[in-house]
PDB file of N, CA and C in Angstrom:
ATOM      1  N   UNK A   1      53.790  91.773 104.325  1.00  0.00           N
ATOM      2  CA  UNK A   1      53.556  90.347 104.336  1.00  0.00           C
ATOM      3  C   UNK A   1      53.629  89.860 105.782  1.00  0.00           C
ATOM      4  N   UNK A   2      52.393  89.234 106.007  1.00  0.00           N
ATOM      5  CA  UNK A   2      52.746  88.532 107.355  1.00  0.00           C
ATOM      6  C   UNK A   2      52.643  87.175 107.725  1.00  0.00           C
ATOM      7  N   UNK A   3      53.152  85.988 108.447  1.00  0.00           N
ATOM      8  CA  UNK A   3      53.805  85.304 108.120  1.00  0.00           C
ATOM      9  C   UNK A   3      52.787  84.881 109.103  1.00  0.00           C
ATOM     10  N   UNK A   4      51.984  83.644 109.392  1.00  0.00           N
ATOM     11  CA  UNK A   4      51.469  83.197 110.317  1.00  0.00           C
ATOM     12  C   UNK A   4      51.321  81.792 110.266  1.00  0.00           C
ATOM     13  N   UNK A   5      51.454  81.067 111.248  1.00  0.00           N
ATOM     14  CA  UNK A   5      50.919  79.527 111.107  1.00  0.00           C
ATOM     15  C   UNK A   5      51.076  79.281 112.897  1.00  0.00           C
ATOM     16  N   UNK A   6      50.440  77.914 112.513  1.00  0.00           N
ATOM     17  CA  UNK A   6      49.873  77.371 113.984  1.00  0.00           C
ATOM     18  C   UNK A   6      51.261  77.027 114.560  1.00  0.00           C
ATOM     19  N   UNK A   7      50.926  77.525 116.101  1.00  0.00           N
ATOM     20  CA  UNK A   7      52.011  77.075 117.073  1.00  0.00           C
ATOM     21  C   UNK A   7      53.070  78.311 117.022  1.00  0.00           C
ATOM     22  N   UNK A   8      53.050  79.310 116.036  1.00  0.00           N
ATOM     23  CA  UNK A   8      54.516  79.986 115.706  1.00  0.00           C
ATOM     24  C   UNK A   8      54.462  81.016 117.002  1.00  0.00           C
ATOM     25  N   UNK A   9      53.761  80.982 118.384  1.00  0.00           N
ATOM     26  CA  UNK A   9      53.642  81.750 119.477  1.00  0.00           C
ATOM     27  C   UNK A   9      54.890  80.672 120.517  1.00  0.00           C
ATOM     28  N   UNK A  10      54.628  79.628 120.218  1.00  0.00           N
ATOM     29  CA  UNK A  10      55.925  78.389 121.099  1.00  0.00           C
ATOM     30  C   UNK A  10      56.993  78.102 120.698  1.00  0.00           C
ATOM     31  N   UNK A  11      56.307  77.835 118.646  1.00  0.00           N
ATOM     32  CA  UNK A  11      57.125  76.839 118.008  1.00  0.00           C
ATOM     33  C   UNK A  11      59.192  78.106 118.283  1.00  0.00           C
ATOM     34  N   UNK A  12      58.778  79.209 117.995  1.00  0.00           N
ATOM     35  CA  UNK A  12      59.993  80.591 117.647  1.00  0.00           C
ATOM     36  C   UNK A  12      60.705  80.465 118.644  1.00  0.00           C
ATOM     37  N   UNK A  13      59.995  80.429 120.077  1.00  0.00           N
ATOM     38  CA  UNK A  13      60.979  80.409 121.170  1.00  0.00           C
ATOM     39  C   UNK A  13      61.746  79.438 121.110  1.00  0.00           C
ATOM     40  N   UNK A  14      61.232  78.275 121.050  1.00  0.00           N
ATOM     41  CA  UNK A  14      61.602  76.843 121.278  1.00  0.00           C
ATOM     42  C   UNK A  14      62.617  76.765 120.526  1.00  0.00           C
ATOM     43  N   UNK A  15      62.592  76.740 119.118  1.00  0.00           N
ATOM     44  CA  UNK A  15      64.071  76.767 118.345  1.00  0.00           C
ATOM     45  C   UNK A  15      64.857  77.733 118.606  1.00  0.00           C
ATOM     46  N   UNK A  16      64.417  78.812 118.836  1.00  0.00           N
ATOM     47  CA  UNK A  16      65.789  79.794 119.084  1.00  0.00           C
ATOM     48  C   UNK A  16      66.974  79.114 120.447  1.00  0.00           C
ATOM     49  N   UNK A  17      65.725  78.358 121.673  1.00  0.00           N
ATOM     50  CA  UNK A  17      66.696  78.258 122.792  1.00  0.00           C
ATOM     51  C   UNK A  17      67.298  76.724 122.400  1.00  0.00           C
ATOM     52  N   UNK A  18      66.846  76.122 121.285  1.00  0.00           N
ATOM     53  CA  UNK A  18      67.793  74.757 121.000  1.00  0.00           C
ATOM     54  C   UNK A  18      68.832  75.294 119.990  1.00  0.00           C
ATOM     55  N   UNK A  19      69.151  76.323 119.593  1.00  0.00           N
ATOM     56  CA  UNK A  19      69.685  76.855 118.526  1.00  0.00           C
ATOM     57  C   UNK A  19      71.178  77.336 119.355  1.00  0.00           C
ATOM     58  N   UNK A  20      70.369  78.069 120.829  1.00  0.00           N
ATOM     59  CA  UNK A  20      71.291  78.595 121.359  1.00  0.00           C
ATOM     60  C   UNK A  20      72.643  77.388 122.367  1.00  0.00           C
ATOM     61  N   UNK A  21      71.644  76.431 122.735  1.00  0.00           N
ATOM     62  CA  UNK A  21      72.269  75.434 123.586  1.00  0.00           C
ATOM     63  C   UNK A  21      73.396  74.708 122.317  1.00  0.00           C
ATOM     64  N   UNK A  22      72.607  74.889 120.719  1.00  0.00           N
ATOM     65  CA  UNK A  22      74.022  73.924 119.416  1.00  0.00           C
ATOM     66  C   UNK A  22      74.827  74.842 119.657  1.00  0.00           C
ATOM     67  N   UNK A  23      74.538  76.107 119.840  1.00  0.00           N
ATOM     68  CA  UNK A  23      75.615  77.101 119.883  1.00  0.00           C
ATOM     69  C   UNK A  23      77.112  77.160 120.545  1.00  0.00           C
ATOM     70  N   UNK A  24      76.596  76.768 121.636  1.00  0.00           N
ATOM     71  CA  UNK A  24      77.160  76.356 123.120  1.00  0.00           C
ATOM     72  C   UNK A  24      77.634  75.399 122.923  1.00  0.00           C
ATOM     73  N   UNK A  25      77.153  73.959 122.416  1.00  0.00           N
ATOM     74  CA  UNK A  25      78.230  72.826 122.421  1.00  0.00           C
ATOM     75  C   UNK A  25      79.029  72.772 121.143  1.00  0.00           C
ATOM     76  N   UNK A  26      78.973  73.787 120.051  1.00  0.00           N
ATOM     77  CA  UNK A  26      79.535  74.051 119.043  1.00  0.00           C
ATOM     78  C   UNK A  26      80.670  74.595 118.880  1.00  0.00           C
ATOM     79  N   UNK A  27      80.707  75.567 120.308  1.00  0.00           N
ATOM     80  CA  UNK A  27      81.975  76.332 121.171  1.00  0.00           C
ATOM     81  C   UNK A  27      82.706  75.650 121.405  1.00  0.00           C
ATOM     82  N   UNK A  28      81.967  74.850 122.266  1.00  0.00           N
ATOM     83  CA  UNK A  28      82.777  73.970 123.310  1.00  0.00           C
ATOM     84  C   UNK A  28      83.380  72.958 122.439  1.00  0.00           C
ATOM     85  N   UNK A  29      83.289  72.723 120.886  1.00  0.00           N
ATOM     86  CA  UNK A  29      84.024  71.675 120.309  1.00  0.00           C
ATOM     87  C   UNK A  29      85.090  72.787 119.644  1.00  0.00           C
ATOM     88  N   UNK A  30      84.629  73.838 119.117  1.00  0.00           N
ATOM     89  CA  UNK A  30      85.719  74.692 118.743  1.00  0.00           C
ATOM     90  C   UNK A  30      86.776  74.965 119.392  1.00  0.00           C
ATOM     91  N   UNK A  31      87.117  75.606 120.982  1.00  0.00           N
ATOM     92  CA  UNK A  31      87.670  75.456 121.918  1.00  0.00           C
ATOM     93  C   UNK A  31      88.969  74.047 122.167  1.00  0.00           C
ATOM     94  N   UNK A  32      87.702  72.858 122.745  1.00  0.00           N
ATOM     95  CA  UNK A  32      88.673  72.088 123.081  1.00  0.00           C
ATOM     96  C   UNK A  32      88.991  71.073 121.412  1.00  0.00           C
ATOM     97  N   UNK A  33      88.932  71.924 120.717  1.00  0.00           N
ATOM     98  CA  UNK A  33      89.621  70.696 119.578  1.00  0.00           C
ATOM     99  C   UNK A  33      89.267  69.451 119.245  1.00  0.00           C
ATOM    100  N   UNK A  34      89.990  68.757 119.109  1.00  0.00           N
ATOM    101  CA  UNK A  34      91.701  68.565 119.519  1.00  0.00           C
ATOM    102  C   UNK A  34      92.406  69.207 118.031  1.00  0.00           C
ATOM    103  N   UNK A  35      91.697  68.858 116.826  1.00  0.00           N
ATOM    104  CA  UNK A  35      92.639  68.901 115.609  1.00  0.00           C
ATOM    105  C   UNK A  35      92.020  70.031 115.082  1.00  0.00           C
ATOM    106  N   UNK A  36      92.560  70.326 114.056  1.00  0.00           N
ATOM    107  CA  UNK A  36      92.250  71.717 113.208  1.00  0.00           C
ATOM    108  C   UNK A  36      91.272  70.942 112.497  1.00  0.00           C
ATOM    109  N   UNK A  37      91.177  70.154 111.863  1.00  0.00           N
ATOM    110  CA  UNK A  37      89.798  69.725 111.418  1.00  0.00           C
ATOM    111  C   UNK A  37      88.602  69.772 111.954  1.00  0.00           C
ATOM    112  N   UNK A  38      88.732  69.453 113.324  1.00  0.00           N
ATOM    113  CA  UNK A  38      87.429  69.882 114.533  1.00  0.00           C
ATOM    114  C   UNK A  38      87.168  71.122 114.237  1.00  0.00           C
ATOM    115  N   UNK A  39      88.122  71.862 114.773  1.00  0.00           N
ATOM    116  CA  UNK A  39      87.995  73.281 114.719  1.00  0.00           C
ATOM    117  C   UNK A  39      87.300  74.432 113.496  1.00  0.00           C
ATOM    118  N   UNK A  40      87.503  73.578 112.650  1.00  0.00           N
ATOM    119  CA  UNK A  40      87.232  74.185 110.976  1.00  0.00           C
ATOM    120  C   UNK A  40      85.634  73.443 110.526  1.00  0.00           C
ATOM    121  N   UNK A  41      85.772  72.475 111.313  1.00  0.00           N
ATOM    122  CA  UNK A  41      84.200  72.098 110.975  1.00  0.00           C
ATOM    123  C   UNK A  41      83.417  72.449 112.263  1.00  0.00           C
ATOM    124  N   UNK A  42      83.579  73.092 113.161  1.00  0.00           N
ATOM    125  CA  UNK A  42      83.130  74.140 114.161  1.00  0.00           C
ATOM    126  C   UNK A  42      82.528  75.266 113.840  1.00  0.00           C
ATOM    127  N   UNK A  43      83.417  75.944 112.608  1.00  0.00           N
ATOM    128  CA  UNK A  43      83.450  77.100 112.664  1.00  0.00           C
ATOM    129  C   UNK A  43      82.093  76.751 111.476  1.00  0.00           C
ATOM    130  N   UNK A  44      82.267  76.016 110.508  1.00  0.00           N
ATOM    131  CA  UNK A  44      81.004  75.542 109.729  1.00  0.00           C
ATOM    132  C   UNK A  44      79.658  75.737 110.350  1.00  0.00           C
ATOM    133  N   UNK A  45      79.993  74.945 111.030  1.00  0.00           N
ATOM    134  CA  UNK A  45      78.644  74.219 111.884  1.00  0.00           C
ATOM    135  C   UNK A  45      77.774  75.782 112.705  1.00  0.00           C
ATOM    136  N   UNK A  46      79.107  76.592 113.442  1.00  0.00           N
ATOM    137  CA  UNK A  46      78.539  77.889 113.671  1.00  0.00           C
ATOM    138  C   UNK A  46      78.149  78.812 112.896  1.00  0.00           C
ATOM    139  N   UNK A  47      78.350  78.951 111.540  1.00  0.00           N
ATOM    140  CA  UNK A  47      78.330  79.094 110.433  1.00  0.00           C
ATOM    141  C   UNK A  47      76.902  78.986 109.922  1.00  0.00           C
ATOM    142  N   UNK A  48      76.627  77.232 109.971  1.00  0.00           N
ATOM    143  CA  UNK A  48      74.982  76.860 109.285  1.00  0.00           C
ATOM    144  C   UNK A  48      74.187  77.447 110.430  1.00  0.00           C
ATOM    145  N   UNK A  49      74.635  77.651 111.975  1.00  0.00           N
ATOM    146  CA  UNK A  49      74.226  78.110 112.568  1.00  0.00           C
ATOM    147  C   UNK A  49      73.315  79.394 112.601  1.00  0.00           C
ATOM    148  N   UNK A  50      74.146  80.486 112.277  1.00  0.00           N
ATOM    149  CA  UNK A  50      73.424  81.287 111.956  1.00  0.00           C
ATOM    150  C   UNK A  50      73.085  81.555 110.767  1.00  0.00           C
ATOM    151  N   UNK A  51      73.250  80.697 110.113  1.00  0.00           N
ATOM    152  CA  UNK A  51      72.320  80.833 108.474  1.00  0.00           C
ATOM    153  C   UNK A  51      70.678  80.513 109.386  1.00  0.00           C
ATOM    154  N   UNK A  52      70.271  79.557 109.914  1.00  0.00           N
ATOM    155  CA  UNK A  52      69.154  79.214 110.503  1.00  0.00           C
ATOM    156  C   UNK A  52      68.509  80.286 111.381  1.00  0.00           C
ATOM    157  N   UNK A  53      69.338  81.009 112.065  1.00  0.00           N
ATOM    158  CA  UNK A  53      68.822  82.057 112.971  1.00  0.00           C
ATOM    159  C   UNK A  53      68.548  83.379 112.454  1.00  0.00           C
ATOM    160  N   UNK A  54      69.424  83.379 111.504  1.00  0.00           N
ATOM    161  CA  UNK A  54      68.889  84.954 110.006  1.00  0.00           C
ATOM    162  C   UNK A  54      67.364  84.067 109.599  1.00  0.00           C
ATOM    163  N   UNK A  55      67.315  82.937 109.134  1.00  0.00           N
ATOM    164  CA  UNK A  55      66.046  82.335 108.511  1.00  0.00           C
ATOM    165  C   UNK A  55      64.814  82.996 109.333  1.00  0.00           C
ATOM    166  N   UNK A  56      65.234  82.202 110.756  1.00  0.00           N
ATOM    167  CA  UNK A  56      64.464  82.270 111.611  1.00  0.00           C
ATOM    168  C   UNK A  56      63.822  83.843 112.116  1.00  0.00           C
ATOM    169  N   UNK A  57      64.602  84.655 112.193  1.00  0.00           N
ATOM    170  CA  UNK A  57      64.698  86.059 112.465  1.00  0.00           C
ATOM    171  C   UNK A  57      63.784  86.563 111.144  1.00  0.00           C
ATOM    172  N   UNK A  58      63.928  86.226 110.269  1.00  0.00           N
ATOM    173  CA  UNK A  58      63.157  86.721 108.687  1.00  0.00           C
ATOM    174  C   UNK A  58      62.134  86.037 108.828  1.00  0.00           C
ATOM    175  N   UNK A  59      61.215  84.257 109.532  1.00  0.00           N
ATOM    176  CA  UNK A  59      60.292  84.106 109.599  1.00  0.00           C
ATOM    177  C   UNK A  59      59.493  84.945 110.843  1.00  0.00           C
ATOM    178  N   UNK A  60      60.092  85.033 111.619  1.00  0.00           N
ATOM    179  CA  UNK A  60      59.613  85.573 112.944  1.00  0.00           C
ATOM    180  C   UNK A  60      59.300  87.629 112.701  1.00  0.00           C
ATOM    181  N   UNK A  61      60.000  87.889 112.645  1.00  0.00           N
ATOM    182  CA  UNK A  61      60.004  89.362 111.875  1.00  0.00           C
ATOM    183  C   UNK A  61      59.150  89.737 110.700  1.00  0.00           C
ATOM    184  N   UNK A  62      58.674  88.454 109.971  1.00  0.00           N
ATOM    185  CA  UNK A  62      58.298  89.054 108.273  1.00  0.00           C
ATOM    186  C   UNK A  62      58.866  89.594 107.638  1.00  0.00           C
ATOM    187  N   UNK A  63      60.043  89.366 107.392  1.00  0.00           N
ATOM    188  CA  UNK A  63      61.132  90.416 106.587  1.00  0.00           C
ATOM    189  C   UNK A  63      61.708  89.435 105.655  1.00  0.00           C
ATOM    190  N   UNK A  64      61.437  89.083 104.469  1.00  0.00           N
ATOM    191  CA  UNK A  64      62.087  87.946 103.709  1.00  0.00           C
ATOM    192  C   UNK A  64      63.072  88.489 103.215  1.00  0.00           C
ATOM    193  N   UNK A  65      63.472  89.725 103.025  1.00  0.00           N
ATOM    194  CA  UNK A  65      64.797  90.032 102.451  1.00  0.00           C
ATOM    195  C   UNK A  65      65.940  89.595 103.579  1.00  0.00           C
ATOM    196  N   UNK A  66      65.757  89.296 104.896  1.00  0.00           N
ATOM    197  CA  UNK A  66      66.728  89.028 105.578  1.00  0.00           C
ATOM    198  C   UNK A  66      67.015  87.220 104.935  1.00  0.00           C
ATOM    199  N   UNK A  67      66.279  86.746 104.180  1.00  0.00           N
ATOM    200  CA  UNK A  67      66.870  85.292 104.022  1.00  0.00           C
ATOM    201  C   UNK A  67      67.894  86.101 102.957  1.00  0.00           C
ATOM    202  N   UNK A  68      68.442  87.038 102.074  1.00  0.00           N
ATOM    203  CA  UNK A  68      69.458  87.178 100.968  1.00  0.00           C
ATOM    204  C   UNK A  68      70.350  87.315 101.829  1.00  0.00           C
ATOM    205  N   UNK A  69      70.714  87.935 103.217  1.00  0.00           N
ATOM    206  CA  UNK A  69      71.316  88.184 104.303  1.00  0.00           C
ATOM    207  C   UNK A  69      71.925  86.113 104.639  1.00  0.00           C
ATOM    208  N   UNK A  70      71.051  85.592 104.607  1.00  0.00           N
ATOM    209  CA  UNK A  70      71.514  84.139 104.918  1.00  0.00           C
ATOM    210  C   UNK A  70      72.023  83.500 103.956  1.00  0.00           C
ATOM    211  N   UNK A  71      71.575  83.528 102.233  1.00  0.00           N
ATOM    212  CA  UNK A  71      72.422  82.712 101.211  1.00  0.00           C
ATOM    213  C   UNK A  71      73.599  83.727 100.766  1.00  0.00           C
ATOM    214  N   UNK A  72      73.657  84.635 101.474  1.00  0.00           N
ATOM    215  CA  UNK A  72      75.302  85.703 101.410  1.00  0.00           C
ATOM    216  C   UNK A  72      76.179  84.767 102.706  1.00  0.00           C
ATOM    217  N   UNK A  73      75.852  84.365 103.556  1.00  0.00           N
ATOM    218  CA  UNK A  73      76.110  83.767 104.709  1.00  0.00           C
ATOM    219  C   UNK A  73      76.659  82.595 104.043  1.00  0.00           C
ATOM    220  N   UNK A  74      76.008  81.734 103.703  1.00  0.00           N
ATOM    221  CA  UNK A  74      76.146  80.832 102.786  1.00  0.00           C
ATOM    222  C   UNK A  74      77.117  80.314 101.982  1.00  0.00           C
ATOM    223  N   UNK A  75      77.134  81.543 101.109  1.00  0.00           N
ATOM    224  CA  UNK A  75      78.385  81.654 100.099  1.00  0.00           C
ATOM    225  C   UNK A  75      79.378  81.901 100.644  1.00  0.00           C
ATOM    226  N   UNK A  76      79.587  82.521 101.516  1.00  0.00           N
ATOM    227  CA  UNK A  76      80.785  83.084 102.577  1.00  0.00           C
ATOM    228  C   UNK A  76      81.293  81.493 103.150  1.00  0.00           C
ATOM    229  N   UNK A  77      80.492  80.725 103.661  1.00  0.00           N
ATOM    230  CA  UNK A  77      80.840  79.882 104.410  1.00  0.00           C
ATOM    231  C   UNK A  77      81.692  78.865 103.555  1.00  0.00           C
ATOM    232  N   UNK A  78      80.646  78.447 102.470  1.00  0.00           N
ATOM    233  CA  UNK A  78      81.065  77.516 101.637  1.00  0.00           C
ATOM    234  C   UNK A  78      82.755  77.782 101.129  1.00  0.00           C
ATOM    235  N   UNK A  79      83.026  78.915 100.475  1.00  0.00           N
ATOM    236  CA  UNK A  79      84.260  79.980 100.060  1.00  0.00           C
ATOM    237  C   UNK A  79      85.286  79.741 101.108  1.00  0.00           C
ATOM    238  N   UNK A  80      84.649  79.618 102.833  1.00  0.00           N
ATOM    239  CA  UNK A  80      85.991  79.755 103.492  1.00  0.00           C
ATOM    240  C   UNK A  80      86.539  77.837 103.697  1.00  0.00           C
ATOM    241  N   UNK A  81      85.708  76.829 103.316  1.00  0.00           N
ATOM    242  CA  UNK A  81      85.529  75.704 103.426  1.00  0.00           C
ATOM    243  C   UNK A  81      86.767  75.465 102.358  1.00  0.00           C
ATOM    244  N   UNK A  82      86.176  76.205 101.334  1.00  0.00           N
ATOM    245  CA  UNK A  82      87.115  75.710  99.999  1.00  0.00           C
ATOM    246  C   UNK A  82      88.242  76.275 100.116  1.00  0.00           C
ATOM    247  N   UNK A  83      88.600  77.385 100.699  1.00  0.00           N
ATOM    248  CA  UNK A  83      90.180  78.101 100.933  1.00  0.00           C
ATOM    249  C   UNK A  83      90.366  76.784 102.060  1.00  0.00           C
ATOM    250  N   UNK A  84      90.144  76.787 102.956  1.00  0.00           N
ATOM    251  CA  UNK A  84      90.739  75.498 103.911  1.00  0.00           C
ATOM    252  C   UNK A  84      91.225  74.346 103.205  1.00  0.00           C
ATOM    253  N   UNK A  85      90.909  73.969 102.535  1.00  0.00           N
ATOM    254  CA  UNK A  85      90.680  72.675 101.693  1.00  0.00           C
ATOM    255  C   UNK A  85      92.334  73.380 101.200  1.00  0.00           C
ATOM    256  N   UNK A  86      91.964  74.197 100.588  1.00  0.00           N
ATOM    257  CA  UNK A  86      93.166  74.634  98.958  1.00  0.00           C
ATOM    258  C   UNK A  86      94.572  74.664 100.298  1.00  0.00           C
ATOM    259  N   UNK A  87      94.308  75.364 101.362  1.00  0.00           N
ATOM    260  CA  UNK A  87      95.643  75.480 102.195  1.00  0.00           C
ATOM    261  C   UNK A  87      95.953  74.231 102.670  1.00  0.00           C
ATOM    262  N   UNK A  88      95.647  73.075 102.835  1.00  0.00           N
ATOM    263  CA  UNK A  88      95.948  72.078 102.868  1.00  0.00           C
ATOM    264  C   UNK A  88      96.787  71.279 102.583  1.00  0.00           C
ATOM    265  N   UNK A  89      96.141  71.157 100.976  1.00  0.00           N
ATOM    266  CA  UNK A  89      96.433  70.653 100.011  1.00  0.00           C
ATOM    267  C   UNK A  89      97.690  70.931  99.213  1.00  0.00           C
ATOM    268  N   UNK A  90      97.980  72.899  99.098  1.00  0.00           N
ATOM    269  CA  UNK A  90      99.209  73.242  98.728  1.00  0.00           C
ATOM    270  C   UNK A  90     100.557  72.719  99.786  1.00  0.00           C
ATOM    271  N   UNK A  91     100.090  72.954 100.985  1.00  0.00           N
ATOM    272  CA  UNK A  91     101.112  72.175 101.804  1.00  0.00           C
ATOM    273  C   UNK A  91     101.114  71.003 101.958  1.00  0.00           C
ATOM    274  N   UNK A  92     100.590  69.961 101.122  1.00  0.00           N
ATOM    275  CA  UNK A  92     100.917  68.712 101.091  1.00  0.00           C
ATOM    276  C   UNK A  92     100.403  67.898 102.497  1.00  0.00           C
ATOM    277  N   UNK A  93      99.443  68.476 103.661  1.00  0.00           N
ATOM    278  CA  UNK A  93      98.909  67.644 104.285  1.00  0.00           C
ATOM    279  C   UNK A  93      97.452  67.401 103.939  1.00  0.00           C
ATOM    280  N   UNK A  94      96.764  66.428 105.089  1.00  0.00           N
ATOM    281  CA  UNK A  94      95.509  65.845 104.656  1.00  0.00           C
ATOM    282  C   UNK A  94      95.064  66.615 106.020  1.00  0.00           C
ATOM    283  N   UNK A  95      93.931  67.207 105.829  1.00  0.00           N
ATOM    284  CA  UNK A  95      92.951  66.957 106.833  1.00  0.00           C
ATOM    285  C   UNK A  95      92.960  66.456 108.073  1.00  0.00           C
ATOM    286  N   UNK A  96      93.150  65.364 107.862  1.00  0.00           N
ATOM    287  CA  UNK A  96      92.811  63.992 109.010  1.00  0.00           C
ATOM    288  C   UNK A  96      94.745  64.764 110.227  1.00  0.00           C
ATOM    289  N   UNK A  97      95.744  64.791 109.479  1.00  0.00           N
ATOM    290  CA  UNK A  97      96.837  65.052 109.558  1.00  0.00           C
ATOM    291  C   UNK A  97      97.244  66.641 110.286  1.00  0.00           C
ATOM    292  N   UNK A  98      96.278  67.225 110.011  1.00  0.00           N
ATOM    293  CA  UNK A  98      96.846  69.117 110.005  1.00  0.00           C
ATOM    294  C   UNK A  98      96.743  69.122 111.617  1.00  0.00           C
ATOM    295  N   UNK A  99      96.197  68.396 112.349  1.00  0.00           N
ATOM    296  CA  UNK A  99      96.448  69.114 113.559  1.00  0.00           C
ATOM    297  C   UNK A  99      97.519  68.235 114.479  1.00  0.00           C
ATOM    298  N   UNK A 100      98.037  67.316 114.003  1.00  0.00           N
ATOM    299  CA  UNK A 100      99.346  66.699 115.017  1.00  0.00           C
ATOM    300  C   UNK A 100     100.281  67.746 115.178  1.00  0.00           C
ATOM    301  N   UNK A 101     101.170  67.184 115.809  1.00  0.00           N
ATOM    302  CA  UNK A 101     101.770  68.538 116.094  1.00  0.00           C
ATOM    303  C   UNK A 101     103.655  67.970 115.740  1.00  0.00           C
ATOM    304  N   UNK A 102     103.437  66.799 114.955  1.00  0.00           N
ATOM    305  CA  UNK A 102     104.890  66.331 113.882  1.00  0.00           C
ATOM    306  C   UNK A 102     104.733  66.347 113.023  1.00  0.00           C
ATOM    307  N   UNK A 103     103.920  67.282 112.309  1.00  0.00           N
ATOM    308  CA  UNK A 103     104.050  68.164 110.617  1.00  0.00           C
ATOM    309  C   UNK A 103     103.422  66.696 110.145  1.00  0.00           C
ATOM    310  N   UNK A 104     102.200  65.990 110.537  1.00  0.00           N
ATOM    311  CA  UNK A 104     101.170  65.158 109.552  1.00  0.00           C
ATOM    312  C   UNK A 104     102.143  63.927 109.233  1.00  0.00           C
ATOM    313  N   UNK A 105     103.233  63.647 109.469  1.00  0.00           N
ATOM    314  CA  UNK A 105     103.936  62.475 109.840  1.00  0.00           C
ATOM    315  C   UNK A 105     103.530  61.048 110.729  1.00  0.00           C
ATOM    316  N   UNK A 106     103.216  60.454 110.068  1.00  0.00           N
ATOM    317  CA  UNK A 106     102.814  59.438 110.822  1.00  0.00           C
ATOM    318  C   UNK A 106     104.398  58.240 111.608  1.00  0.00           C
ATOM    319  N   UNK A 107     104.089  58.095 112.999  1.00  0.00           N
ATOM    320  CA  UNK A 107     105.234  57.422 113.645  1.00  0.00           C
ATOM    321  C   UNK A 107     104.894  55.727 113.212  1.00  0.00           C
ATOM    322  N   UNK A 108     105.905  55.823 112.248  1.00  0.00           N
ATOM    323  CA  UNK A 108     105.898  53.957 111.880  1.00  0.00           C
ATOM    324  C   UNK A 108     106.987  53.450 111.930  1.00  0.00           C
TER     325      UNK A 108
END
């Protein structure tokens, strides 16, 4: 199967190097934080990341079995979203809360 349409000689490069620059500021939010919530929706975001670049790699290649390679990606991601959530929750903080650093206590 081969995969052709107009522009796909520019259009492939072009997203891969905007793909690579989300990459980069996707780091750079993982890194500097500030809260574990940043950080965990970082790791997401790098996450949908390369769900798009397996896509992309399977349009560019002709290989459509590499998209089962991306909704395995997928499921993985979603799964580690929902364990985050559940560790949370058993310890009795919120989200918004998990990354202060006085155990989700608010000073009132």
């Amino acid at each position: 199967m081969n995969v052709e349409f107009a522009g796909a000689g520019w259009v492939l490069p072009l997203v891969f190097a905007l793909q690579a620059l989300s990459a980069v500021l996707i780091v750079i939010r993982l890194v500097r934080g500030p809260r574990a919530t940043d950080r965990v929706v970082a790791i997401d975001a790098l996450t949908l990341l390369g769900i798009g670049v397996v896509a992309l790699i399977a349009l560019a290649t002709a290989q459509p079995m590499l998209l089962d390679a991306a909704v395995v990606l997928a499921l993985v991601s979603f799964l580690g979203t929902a364990a985050y959530m559940l560790m949370f929750r058993r310890h009795g903080r919120t989200p918004e809360t998990a990354g202060r650093d006085d155990g989700g206590e608010s000073a009132s």
